[in-house]
C-alpha atoms as a PDB file:
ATOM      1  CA  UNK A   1       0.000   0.000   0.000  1.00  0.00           C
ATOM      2  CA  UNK A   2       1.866   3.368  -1.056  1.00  0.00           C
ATOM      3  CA  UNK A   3       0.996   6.274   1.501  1.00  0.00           C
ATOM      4  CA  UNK A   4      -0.282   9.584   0.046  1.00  0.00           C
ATOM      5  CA  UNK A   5       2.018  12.475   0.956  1.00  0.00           C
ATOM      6  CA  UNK A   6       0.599  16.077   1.487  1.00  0.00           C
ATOM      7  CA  UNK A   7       3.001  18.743   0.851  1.00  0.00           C
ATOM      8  CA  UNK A   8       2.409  21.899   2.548  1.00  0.00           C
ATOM      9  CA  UNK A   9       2.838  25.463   0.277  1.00  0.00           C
ATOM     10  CA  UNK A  10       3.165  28.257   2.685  1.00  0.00           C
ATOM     11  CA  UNK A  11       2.062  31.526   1.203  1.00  0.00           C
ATOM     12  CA  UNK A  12       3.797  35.024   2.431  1.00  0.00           C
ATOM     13  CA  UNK A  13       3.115  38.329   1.722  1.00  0.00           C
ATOM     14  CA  UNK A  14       5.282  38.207  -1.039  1.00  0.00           C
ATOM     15  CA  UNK A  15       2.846  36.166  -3.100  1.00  0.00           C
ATOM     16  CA  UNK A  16       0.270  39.328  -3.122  1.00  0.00           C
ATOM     17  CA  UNK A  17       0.854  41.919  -6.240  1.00  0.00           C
ATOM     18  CA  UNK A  18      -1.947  44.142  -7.866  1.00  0.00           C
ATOM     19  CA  UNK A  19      -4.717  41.793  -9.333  1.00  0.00           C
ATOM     20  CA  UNK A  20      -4.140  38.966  -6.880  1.00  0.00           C
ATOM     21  CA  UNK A  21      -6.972  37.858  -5.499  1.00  0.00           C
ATOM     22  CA  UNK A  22      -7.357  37.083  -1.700  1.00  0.00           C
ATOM     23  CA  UNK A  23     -10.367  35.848   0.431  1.00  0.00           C
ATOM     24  CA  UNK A  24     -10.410  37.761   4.027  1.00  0.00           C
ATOM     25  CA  UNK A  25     -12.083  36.562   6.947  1.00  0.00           C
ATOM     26  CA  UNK A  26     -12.910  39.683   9.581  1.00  0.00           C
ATOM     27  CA  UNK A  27     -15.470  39.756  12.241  1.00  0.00           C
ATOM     28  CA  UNK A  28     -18.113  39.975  10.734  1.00  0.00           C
ATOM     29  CA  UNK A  29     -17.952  37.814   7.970  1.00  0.00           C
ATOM     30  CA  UNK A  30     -15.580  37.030   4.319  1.00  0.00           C
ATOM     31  CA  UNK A  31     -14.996  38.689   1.298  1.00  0.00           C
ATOM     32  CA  UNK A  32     -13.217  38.230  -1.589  1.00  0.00           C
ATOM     33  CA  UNK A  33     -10.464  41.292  -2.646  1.00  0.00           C
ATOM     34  CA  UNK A  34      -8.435  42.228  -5.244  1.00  0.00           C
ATOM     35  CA  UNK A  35      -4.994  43.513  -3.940  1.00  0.00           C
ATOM     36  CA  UNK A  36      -4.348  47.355  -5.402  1.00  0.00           C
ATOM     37  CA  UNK A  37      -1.209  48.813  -4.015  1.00  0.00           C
ATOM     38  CA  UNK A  38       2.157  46.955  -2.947  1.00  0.00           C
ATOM     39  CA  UNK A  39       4.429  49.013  -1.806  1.00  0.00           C
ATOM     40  CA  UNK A  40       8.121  47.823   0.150  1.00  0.00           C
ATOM     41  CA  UNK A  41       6.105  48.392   3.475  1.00  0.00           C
ATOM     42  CA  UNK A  42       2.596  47.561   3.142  1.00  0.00           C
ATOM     43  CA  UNK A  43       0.005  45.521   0.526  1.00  0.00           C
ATOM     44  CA  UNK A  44      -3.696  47.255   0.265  1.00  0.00           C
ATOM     45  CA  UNK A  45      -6.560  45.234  -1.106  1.00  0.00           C
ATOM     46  CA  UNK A  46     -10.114  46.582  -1.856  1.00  0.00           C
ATOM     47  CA  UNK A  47     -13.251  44.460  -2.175  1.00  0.00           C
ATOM     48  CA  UNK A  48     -17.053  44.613  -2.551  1.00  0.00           C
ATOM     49  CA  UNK A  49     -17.513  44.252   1.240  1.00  0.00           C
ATOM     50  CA  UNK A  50     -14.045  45.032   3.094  1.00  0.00           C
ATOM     51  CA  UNK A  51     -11.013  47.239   2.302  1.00  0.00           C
ATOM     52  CA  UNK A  52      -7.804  47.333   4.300  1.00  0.00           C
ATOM     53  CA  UNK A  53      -4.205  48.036   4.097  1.00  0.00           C
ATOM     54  CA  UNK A  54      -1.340  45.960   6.311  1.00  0.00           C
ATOM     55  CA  UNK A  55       2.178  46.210   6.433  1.00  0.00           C
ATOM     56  CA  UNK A  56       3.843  43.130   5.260  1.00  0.00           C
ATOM     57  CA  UNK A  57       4.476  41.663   8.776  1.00  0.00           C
ATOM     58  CA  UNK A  58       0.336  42.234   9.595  1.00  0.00           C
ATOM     59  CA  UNK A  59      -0.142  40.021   6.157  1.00  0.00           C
ATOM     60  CA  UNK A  60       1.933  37.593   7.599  1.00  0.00           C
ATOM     61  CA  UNK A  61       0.220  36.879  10.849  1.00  0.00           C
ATOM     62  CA  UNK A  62      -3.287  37.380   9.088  1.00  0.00           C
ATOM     63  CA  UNK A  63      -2.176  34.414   6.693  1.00  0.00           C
ATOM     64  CA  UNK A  64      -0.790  32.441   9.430  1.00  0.00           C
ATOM     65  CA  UNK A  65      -4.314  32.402  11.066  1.00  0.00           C
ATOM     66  CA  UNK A  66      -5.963  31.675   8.253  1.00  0.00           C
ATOM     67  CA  UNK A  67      -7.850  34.942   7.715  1.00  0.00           C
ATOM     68  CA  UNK A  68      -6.402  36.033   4.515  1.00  0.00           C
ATOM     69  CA  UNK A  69      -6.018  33.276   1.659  1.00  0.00           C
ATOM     70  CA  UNK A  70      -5.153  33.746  -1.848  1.00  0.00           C
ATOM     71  CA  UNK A  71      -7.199  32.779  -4.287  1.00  0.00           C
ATOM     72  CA  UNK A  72      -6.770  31.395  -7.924  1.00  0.00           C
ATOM     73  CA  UNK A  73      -9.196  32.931  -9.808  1.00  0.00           C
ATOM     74  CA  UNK A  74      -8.634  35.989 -13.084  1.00  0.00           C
ATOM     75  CA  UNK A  75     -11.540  38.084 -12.266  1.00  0.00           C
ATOM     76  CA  UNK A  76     -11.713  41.465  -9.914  1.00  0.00           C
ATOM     77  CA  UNK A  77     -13.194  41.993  -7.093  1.00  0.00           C
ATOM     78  CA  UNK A  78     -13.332  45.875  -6.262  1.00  0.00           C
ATOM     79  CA  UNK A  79     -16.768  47.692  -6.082  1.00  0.00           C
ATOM     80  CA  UNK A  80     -18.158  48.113  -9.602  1.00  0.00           C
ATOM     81  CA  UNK A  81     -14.038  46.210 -11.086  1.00  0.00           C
ATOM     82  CA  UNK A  82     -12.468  49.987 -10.414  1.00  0.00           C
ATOM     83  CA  UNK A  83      -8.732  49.190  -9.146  1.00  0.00           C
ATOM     84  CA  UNK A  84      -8.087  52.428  -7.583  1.00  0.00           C
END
């Protein structure tokens, strides 16, 4: 009997340029986002029901907890597909 193996891929905040799209879990609820702005200090992302903008080492603990994931998907996801 051959054992499946799972291999792990660890996203970082280095994965997330303008178009990617991430999922983010807040509070309230989830929304899907399209990332905006990367800059050398922070990554903003803007979505139908949640905005925000986190430094690089906030993207990193907000992936680690599972509240942001990136999704594979080619469409945006900013109120009425504006990026800015």
């Amino acid at each position: 009997m051959t054992l499946h193996r799972r291999t792990r891929l660890t996203v970082t905040a280095a994965a997330l340029h303008p178009g990617t799209t991430v999922r983010y879990h807040y509070r309230t609820g989830t929304s899907l986002a399209t990332v905006v702005e990367r800059t050398d200090r922070h990554v903003a992302f803007i979505g139908t029901d949640c905005d925000g903008t986190f430094t690089h080492g906030q993207i990193e603990r907000l992936i680690d907890d599972g509240r942001l994931e990136v999704v594979l998907d080619d469409e945006v996801h900013t109120p009425d597909n504006r990026s800015e």
